[in-house]
Every structure is written in C-alpha cells, then in structure tokens.
Protein backbone atom coordinates (compact mmCIF):
# COMPACT_ATOMS: atom_id res chain seq x y z
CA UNK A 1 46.37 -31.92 -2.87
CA UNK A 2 43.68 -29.36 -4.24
CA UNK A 3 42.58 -26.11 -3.34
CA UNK A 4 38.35 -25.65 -3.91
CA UNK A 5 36.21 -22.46 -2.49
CA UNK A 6 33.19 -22.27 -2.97
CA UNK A 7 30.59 -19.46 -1.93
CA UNK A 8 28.16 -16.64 -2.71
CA UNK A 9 28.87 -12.68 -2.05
CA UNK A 10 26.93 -9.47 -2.59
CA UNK A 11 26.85 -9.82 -6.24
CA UNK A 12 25.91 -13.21 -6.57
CA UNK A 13 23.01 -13.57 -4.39
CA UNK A 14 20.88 -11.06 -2.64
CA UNK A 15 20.80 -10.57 1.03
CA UNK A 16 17.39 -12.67 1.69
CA UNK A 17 19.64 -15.70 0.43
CA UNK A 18 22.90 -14.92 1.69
CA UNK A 19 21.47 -14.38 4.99
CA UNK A 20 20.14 -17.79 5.28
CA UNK A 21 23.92 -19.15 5.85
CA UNK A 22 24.85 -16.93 8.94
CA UNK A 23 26.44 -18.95 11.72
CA UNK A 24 27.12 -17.57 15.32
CA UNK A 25 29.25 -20.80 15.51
CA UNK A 26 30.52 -22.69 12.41
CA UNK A 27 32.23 -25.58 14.35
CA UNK A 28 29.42 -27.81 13.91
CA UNK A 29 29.38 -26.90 10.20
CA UNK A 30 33.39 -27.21 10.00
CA UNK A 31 33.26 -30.49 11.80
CA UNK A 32 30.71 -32.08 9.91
CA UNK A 33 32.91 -31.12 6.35
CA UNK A 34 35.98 -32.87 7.27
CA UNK A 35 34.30 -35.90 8.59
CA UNK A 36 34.04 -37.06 4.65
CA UNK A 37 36.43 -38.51 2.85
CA UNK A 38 36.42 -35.48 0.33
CA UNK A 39 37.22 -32.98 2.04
CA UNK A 40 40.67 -32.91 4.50
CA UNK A 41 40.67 -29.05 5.74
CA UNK A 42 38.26 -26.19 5.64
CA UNK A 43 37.67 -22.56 6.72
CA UNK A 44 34.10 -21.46 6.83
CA UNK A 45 34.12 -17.22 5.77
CA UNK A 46 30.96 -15.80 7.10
CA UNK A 47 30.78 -11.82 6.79
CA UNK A 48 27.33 -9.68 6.43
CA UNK A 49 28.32 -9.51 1.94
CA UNK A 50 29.49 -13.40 2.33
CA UNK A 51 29.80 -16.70 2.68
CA UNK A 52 32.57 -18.59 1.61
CA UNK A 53 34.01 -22.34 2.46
CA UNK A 54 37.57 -22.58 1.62
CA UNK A 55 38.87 -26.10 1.10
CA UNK A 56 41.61 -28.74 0.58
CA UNK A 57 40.73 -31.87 -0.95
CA UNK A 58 42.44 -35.33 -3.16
CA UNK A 59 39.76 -34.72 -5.02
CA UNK A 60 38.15 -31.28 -6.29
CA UNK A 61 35.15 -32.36 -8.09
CA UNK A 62 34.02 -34.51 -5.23
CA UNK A 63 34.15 -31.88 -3.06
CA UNK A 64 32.54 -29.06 -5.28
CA UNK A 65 29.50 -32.00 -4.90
CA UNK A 66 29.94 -31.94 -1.46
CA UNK A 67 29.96 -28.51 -0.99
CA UNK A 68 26.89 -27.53 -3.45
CA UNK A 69 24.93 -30.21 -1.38
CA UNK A 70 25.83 -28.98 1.42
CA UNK A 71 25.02 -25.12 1.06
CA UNK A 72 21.67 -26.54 -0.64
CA UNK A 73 19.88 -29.03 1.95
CA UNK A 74 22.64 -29.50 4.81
CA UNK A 75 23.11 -26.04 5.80
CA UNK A 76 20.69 -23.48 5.16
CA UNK A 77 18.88 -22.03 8.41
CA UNK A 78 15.70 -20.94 5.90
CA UNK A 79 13.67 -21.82 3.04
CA UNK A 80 14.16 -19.87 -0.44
CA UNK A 81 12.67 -21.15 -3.75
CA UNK A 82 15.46 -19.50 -5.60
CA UNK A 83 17.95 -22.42 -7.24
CA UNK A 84 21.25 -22.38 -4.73
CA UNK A 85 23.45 -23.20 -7.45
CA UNK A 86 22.73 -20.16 -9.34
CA UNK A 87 24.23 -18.73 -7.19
CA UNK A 88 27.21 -19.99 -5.61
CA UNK A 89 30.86 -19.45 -7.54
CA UNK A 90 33.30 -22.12 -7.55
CA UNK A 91 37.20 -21.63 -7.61
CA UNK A 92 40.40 -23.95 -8.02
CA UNK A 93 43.44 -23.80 -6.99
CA UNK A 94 45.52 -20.40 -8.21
CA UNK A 95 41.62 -19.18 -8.97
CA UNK A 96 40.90 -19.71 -5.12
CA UNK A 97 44.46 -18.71 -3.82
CA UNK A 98 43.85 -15.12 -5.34
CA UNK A 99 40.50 -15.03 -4.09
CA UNK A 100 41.37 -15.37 -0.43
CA UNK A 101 44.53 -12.99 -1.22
CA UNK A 102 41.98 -10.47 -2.79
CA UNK A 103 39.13 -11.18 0.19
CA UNK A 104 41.68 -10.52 3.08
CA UNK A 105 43.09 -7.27 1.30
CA UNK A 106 39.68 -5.56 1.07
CA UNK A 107 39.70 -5.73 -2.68
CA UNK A 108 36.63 -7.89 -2.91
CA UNK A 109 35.06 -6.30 -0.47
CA UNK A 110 31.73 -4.28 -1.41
CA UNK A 111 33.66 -1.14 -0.08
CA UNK A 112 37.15 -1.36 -1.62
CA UNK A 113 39.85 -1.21 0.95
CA UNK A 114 37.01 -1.67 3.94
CA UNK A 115 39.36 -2.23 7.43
CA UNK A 116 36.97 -4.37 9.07
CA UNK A 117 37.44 -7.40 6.25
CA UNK A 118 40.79 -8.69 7.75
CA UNK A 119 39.73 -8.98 10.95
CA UNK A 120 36.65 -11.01 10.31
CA UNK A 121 39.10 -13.41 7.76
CA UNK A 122 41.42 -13.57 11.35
CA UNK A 123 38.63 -14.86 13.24
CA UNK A 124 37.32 -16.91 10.49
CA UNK A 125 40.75 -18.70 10.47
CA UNK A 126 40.82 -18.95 13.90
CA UNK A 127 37.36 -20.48 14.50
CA UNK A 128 38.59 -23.09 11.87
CA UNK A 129 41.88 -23.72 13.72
CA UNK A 130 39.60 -24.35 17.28
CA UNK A 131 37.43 -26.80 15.29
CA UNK A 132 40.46 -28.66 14.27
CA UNK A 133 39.08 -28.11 10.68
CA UNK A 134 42.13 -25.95 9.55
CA UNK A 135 45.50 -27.88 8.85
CA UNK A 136 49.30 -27.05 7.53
CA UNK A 137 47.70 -26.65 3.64
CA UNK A 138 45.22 -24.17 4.52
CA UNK A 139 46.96 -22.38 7.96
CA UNK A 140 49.86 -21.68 5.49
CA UNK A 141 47.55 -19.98 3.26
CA UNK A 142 45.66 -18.03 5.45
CA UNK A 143 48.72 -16.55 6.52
CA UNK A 144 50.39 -15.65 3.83
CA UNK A 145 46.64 -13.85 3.12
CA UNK A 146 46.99 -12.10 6.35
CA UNK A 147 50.64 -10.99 5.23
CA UNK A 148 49.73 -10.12 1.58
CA UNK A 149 46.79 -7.72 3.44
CA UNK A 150 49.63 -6.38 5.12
CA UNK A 151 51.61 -4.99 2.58
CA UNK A 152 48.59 -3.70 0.76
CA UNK A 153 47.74 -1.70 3.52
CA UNK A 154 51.10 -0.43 3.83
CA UNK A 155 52.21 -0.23 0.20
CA UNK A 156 48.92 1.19 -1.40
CA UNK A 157 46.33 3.80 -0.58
CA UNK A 158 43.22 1.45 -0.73
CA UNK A 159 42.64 2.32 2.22
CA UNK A 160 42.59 5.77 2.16
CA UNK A 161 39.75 7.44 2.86
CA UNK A 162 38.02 3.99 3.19
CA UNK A 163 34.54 3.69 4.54
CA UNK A 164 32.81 1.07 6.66
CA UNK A 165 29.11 -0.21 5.75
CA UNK A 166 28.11 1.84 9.21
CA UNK A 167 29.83 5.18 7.90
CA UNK A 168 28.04 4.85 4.46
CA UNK A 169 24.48 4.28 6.54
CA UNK A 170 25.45 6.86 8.71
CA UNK A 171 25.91 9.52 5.53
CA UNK A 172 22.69 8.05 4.32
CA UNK A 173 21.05 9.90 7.67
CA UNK A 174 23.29 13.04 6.96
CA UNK A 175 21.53 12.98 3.43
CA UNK A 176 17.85 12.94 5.20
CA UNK A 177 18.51 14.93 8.12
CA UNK A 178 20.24 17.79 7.51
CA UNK A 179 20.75 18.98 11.25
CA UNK A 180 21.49 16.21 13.70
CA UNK A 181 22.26 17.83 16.50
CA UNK A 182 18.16 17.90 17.59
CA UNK A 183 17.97 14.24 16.68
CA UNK A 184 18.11 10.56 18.72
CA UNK A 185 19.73 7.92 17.74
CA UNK A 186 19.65 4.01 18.86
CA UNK A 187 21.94 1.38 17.89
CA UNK A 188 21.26 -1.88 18.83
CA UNK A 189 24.56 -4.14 19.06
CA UNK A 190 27.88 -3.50 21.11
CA UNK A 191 30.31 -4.40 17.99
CA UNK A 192 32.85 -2.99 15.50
CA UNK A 193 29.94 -1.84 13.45
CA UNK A 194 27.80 -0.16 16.23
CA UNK A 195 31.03 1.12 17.40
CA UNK A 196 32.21 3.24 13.97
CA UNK A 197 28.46 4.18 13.52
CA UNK A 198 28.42 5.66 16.92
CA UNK A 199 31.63 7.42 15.65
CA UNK A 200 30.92 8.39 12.62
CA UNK A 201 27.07 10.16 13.77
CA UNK A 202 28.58 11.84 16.82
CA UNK A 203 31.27 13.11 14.75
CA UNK A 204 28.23 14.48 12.44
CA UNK A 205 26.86 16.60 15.46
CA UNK A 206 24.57 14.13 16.85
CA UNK A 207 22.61 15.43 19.71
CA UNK A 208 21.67 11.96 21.68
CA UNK A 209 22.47 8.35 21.33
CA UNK A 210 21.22 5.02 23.18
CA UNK A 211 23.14 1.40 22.66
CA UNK A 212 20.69 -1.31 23.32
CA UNK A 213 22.45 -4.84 23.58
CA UNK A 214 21.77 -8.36 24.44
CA UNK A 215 24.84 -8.36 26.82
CA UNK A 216 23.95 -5.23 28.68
CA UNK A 217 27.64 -5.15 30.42
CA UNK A 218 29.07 -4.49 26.45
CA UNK A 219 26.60 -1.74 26.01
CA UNK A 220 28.04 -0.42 28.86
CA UNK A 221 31.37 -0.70 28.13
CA UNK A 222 31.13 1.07 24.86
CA UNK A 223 28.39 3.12 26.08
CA UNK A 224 30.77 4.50 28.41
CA UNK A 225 33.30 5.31 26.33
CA UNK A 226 30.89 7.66 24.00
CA UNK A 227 29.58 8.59 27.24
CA UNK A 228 25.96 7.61 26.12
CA UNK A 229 23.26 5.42 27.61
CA UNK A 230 23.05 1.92 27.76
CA UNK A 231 19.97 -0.79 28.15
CA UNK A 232 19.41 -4.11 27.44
CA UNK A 233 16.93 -5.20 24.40
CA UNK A 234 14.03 -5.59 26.78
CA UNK A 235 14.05 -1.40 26.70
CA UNK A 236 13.60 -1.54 22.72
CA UNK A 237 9.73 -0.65 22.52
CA UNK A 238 10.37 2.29 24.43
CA UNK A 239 13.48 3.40 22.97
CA UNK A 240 12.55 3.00 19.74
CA UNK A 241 9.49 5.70 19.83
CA UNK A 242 11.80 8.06 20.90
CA UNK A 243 14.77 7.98 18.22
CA UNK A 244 14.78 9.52 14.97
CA UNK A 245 17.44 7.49 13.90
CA UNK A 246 17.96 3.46 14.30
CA UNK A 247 20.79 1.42 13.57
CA UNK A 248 21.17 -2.45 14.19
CA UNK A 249 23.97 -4.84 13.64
CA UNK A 250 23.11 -7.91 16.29
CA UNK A 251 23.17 -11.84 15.40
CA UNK A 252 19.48 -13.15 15.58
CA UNK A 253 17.66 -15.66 13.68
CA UNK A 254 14.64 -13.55 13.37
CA UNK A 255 13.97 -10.05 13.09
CA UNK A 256 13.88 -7.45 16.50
CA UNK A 257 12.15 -5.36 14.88
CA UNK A 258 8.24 -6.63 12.59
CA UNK A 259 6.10 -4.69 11.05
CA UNK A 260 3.56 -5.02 13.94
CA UNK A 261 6.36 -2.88 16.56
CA UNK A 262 6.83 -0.85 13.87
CA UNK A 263 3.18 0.41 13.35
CA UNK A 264 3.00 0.60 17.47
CA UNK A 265 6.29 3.02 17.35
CA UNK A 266 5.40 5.34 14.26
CA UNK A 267 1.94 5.72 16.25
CA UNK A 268 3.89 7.03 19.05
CA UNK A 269 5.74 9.09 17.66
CA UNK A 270 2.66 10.95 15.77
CA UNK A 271 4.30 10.62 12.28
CA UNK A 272 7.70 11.71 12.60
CA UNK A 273 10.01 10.14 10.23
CA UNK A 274 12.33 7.64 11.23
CA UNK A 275 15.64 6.03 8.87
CA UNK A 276 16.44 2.41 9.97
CA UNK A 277 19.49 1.39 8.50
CA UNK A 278 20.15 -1.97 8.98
CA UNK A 279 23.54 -3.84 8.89
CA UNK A 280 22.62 -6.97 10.00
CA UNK A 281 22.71 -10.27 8.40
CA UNK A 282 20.81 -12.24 9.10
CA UNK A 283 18.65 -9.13 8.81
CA UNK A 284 17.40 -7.34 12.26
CA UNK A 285 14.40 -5.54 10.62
CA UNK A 286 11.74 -6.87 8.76
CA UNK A 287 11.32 -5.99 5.13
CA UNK A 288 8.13 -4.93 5.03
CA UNK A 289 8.76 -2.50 7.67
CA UNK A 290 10.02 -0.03 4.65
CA UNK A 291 6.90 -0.08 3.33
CA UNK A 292 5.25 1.44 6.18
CA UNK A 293 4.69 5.55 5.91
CA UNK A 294 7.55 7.75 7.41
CA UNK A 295 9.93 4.94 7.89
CA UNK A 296 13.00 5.59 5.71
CA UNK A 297 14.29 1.50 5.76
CA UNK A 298 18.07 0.79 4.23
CA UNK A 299 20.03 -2.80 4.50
CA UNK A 300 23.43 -3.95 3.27
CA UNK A 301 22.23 -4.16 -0.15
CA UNK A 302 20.91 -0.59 -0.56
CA UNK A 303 24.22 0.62 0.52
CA UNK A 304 25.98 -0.95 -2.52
CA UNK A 305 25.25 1.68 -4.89
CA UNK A 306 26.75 4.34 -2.60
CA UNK A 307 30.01 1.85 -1.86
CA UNK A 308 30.57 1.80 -5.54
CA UNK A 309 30.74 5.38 -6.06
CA UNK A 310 33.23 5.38 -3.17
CA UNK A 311 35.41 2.90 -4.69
CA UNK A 312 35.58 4.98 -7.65
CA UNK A 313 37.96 7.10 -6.01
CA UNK A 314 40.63 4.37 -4.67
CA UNK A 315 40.35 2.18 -8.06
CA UNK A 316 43.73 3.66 -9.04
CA UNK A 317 45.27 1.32 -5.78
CA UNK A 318 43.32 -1.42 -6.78
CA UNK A 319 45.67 -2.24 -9.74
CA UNK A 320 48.68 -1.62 -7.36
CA UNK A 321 46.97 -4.20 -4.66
CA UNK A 322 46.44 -6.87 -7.55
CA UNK A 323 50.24 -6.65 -8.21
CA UNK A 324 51.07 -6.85 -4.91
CA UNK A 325 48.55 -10.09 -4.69
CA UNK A 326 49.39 -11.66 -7.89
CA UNK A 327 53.09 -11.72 -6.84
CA UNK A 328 51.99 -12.72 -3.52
CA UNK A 329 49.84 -15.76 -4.84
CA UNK A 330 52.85 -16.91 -7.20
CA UNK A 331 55.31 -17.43 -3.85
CA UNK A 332 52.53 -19.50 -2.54
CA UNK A 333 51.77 -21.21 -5.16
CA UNK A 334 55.62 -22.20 -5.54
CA UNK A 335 55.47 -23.52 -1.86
CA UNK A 336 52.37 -25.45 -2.82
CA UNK A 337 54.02 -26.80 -6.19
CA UNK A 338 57.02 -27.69 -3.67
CA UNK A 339 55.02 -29.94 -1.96
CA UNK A 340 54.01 -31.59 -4.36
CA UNK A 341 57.63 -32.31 -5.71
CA UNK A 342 58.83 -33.34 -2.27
CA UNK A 343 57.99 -37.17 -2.55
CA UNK A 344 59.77 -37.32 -5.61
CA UNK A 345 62.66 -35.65 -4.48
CA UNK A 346 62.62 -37.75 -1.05
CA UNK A 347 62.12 -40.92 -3.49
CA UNK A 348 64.71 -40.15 -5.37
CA UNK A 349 67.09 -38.75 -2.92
CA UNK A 350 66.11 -42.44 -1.11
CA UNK A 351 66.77 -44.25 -4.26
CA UNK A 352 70.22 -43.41 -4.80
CA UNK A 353 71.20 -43.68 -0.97
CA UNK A 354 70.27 -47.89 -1.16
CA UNK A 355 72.43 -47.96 -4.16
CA UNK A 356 75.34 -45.88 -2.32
CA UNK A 357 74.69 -48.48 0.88
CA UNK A 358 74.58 -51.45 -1.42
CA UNK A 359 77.30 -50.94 -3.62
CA UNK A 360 79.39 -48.75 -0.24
CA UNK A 361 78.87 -52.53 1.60
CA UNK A 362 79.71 -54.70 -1.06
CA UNK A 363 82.82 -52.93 -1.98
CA UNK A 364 83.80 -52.60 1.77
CA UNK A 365 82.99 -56.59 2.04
CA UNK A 366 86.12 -57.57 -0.97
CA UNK A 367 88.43 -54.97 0.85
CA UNK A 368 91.15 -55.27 3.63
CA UNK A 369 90.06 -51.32 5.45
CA UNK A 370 90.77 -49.64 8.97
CA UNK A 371 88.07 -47.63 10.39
CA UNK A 372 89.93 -44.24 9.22
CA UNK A 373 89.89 -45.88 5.00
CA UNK A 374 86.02 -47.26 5.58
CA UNK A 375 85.45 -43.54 6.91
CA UNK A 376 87.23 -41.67 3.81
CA UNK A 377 85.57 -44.00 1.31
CA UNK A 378 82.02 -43.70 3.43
CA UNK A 379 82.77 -39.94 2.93
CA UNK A 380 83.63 -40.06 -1.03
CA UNK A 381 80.72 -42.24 -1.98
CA UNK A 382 78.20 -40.13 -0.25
CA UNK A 383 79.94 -36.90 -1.78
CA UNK A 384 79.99 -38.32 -4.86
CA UNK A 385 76.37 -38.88 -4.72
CA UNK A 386 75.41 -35.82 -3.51
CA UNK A 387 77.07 -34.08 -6.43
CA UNK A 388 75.56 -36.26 -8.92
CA UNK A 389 71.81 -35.38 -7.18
CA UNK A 390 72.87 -31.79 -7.03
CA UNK A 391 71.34 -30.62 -10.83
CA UNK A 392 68.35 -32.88 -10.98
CA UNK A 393 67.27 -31.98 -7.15
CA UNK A 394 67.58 -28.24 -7.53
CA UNK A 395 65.89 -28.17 -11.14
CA UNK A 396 62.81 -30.36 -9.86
CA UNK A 397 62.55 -28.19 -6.84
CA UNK A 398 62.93 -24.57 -9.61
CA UNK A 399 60.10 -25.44 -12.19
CA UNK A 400 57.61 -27.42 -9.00
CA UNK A 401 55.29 -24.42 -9.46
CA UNK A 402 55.36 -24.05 -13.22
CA UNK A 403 53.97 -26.53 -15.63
CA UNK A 404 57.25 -28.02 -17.03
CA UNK A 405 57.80 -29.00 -12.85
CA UNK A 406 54.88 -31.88 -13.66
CA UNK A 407 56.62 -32.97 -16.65
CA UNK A 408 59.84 -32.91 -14.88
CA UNK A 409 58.36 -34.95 -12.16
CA UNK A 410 56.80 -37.74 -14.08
CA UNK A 411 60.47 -38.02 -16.23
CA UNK A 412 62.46 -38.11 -12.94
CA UNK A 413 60.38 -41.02 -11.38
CA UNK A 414 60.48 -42.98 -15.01
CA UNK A 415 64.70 -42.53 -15.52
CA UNK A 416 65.13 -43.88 -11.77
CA UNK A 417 63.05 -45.83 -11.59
CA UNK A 418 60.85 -44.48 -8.54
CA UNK A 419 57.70 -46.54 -8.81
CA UNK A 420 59.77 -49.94 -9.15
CA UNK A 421 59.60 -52.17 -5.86
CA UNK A 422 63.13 -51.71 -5.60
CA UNK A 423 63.06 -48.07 -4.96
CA UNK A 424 64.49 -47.05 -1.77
CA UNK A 425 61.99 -44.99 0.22
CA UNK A 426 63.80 -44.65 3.38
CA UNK A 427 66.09 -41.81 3.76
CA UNK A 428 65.14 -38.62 4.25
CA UNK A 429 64.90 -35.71 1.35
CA UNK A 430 68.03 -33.33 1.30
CA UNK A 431 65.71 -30.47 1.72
CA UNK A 432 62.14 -29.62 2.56
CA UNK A 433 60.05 -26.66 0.91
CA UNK A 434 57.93 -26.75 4.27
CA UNK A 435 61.20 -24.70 5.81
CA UNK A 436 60.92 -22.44 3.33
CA UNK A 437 59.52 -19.14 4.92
C-alpha cells in the first residue's frame, strides 16, 4: 500500500487556475477516483488557497497518471491555456504524510497558524467518508492529522495572534478608510468567513452593515446575531450603490458581480470610492471590475503579501510545530510500516503452528495419553513455540517502519520458508498493529 497526493496551492498556481477545481460537492469526483483499479481510497481537499487529492494506491505511479489526467481533462469546471502539470506538486508516502500533518496544523496555510484550516480538512474527511471514498488507510491518517493539529494548537503559539483571510481584507479597508464609523458595508455569504469579517469591521467602528445571502434564513440567523440587516441576493443592485465597503465569500460558478453592474453602481453612487475585497473562489467579482475608476478590487491572492508579513511574527512556532509534526508523522508511519509486516508475521506465526499441529498429532498418534497428559503436552508444544517466535516476531514488528524492517521481512519469509506451498496460512497473527492506538 502507497500513499500519493497530488495538488496545487497558492504558490503553485494562481487563483484564475486554482479556481477552476472548486466543488460544492466532490462525491461525484471521489466516486469516479476509486472506481479504477489504481486508486483504492481518496480525500478530495478543496479550500479557497487549494486543491489537493490525497490517495492510497498498489501502485503510485499509476495513480500520479491518473490523477494528472484527471485534474487536466476530467475535472476542470473552465478552460485555461496554462499547462496543468506545471503546476500541480506530487508527494509519496512520508513526503505526503507530512503534508497533510503540516495542512491540518495551519503551517501550510497562506496565513500561518490560520483557525479556519482544520475545520475545512474535518469536512473534507468527512465528505470523503459519506462518498465511501475514505477507508481504514486514509481515516487513520486523517486522524492522527486532526490530533497532530491538536497538540500544535495547544503546545505552540502559531496561533497566536493568527489572522483569517477576512481579518487581513478587513485591515486592507482600515488602511483606505481611515474612519469607518460613517461607512456601509455588505457582505454577501452567511459563512465562517462573512462571519469573522463582520467581526473583525464592527470591531473597527463600523457604522452599518448588510448580509446578502442565497439562503436568506442564514443571513438572518447571523444577521441577527450582529444585529444587522439581512436580504436575499435579488437585493444586490440596490445594496451595492449604497455600501462603501463590499465583501463576498459565496460558492458560484460565475461571478455576482461583472463589470457591466459595476459601471451601473459607481454611476450611482456619483464617484465615491468603493474596496471590494473578495474571498471567494471560485471568484465572486469579475477581474476587470478593478480596473474600473474608484473601485479599490482585492482577491485571495492580493492578500498574500500582507499574510506573509504576518507570519513573520509566529515563524519562531513554526519550527516548534514541525517537531511536533515530524514526531507525529514517524508514529504513523510506524503503524503504516506495521501493516505492512503483518502478513509476514501472520505467515509466519501460521507456519510454525502446522508444524506444532503436525508434529503435536503425530507424536500424540505413537503415544498411550489421558486427556490431562494430551493437555500438558498440547500446552508445552505451543509454549515452546511461542518462545521460540518471541525474538523474531517482536524484532520484525521494531524495525517495520525503518528500512532494515524490509530487509528483515524479505529474510524472515526466505529462512521459513513463507512463499513455499507448504506454508501454513491459517492461524491467526499473535498480534495486530491495527490495535495499536
């Protein structure tokens, strides 16, 4: 069994390619994946700065095909002339263990130590799990990501003083309007990210705020809670001329706000400046909306120059999180190496239980015994085995995740004989890495 991810983030591709592969659903995509033969499990990572298909296959370079195929022809929901590939990184095994390990704990993320990451790795892993694409391989490692996030957030301060992309668009408005308290704001969306911008510009001194939502019972509900006002997307012509600032974090194939509303709203509002800042990806505004006068337009990639200078001040946790990880990805990768020593152990464990039974029978056979004699030799026999497995099962098990554990292997099945017809296959292993938790 092999681990293979393979994907594209904020600094491999720009947001006009990485916003091609946003799913409101990935089932379908899941689905199709492990209907191959080269790929068994999958989780499908799909965040505003990503897109990442974790996988486990027999056979890693038929999958990486797979995979590169698929993000090139099968999946993508637009056209780009750019070259997929060039984009795209590809990891193995302990390369894509650490990955997730690093994903879930925010320190991949384009603003170190963001808290929103985890959650959208939970749901990834559970929209995986309802498509019956996730099994015992890659549940196991998802949670062990989910538990290595843990301690980081507990052991380091990566998280301290973190930002969210909504609080760095959010200062971006501070920087351009210096007094908020006279301005309007709309955000369009009813989720995490509408929900800390909201936050984070009331807690600036905004004067006024709207939530505009597909679902007009969410804007409500959050709406409520800010105690602001609340309309469904119908309202947006009108509520955009009237808001100095908008922010917009929805799911939608195309853009809710073109260059055509755009020139309607700036002529309504007789020139007054306006700062879009938009989080979504797919994107929500259209590009060339920045280019018209007065209209101050930012998306996830603008904000990455300000996330970096944030980062700056938490990279003294980030070494202390890649301990934390490393260690983290060595315990799995001992489980993993466990695994794949279990057959030989159960093959040999099963070997020398038919020779017990044989030679236990044929002895029993030439002798005069009562039940309580067949029972004490029955006991000695399998005690005497036991002993003799004792070194060679607890060694193979020791060195399964380091390289001498393959070697080991490979020696053990020769000197027993595993791989002969005669080997006994039957009995059970004395132990099984799968209980170790």
């Amino acid at each position: 069994m092999k681990l293979l991810l393979v994907g594209m983030n904020h600094r491999s591709a720009p947001v006009e390619m990485r916003e091609r592969f946003a799913v409101d659903d990935p089932a379908p995509a899941l689905e199709k994946l492990v209907a191959g033969d080269e790929i068994e499990e999958a989780v499908l990572i799909s965040t505003c700065n990503r897109v990442e298909i974790v996988v486990q296959t027999p056979n890693v370079e038929a999958a990486r095909h797979r995979l590169v195929r698929f993000f090139g022809t099968e999946w993508a929901t637009r056209t780009h002339g750019a070259a997929i590939e060039d984009h795209l990184y590809v990891y193995r095994d302990a390369e894509a263990i650490a990955h997730v390990f690093r994903v879930a704990s925010a320190i991949d993320s384009m603003v170190v130590g963001e808290p929103q990451i985890l959650g959208q790795v939970k749901d990834a892993y559970r929209h995986a799990v309802d498509a019956g694409s996730c099994g015992p391989i890659l549940s196991r490692l998802f949670q062990r990501a989910f538990a290595t996030a843990k301690r980081v957030r507990s052991e380091t301060r990566i998280g301290h003083g973190a930002v969210s992309m909504a609080r760095i668009g959010v200062d971006l408005v501070a920087q351009v309007f210096e007094d908020l308290g006279s301005k309007k704001a709309l955000l369009v969306g009813a989720g995490e990210m509408v929900e800390a911008a909201l936050a984070a510009l009331q807690g600036n001194g905004l004067g006024h705020a709207t939530i505009a939502n597909r679902s007009l019972e969410r804007a409500r509900d959050l709406a409520e809670r800010f105690g602001v006002t609340a309309f469904g997307l119908d309202a947006l012509p009108r509520l955009l001329a009237e808001a100095d600032v908008v922010l917009t974090s929805v799911a939608v194939a195309e853009p809710i706000l073109g260059v055509e509303l755009a020139r309607e709203v700036l002529a309504r509002r007789r020139g007054r400046p306006v700062v879009v800042i938009d989080l979504g990806v797919p994107r929500n505004v259209a590009p060339e909306v920045g280019e018209i006068d007065n209209v101050y337009l930012y998306d996830v990639d603008d904000l990455q120059g300000i996330a970096s200078q944030n980062a700056e001040e938490r990279q003294r946790e980030v070494a202390r999180a890649g301990r934390i990880v490393s260690a983290e990805c060595q315990r799995f990768e001992g489980w993993l190496g466990a695994l794949e020593a279990l057959p030989t152990i159960r093959d040999l464990s099963a070997r020398a239980e038919a020779l017990r039974r044989a030679e236990f029978e044929r002895s029993v056979a030439r002798l005069d015994l009562d039940e309580e004699q067949r029972a004490g030799l029955e006991r000695m026999t399998r005690s005497l085995v036991s002993k003799l497995l004792h070194h060679p099962l607890t060694r193979l098990r020791k060195e399964s995740d380091r390289a001498e554990g393959l070697a080991l292997r490979g020696a053990a099945r020769v000197l027993f004989g595993l791989d002969e017809p005669e080997a006994g296959a039957d009995s059970e292993a004395l132990d099984d890495p799968a209980d170790d938790t």
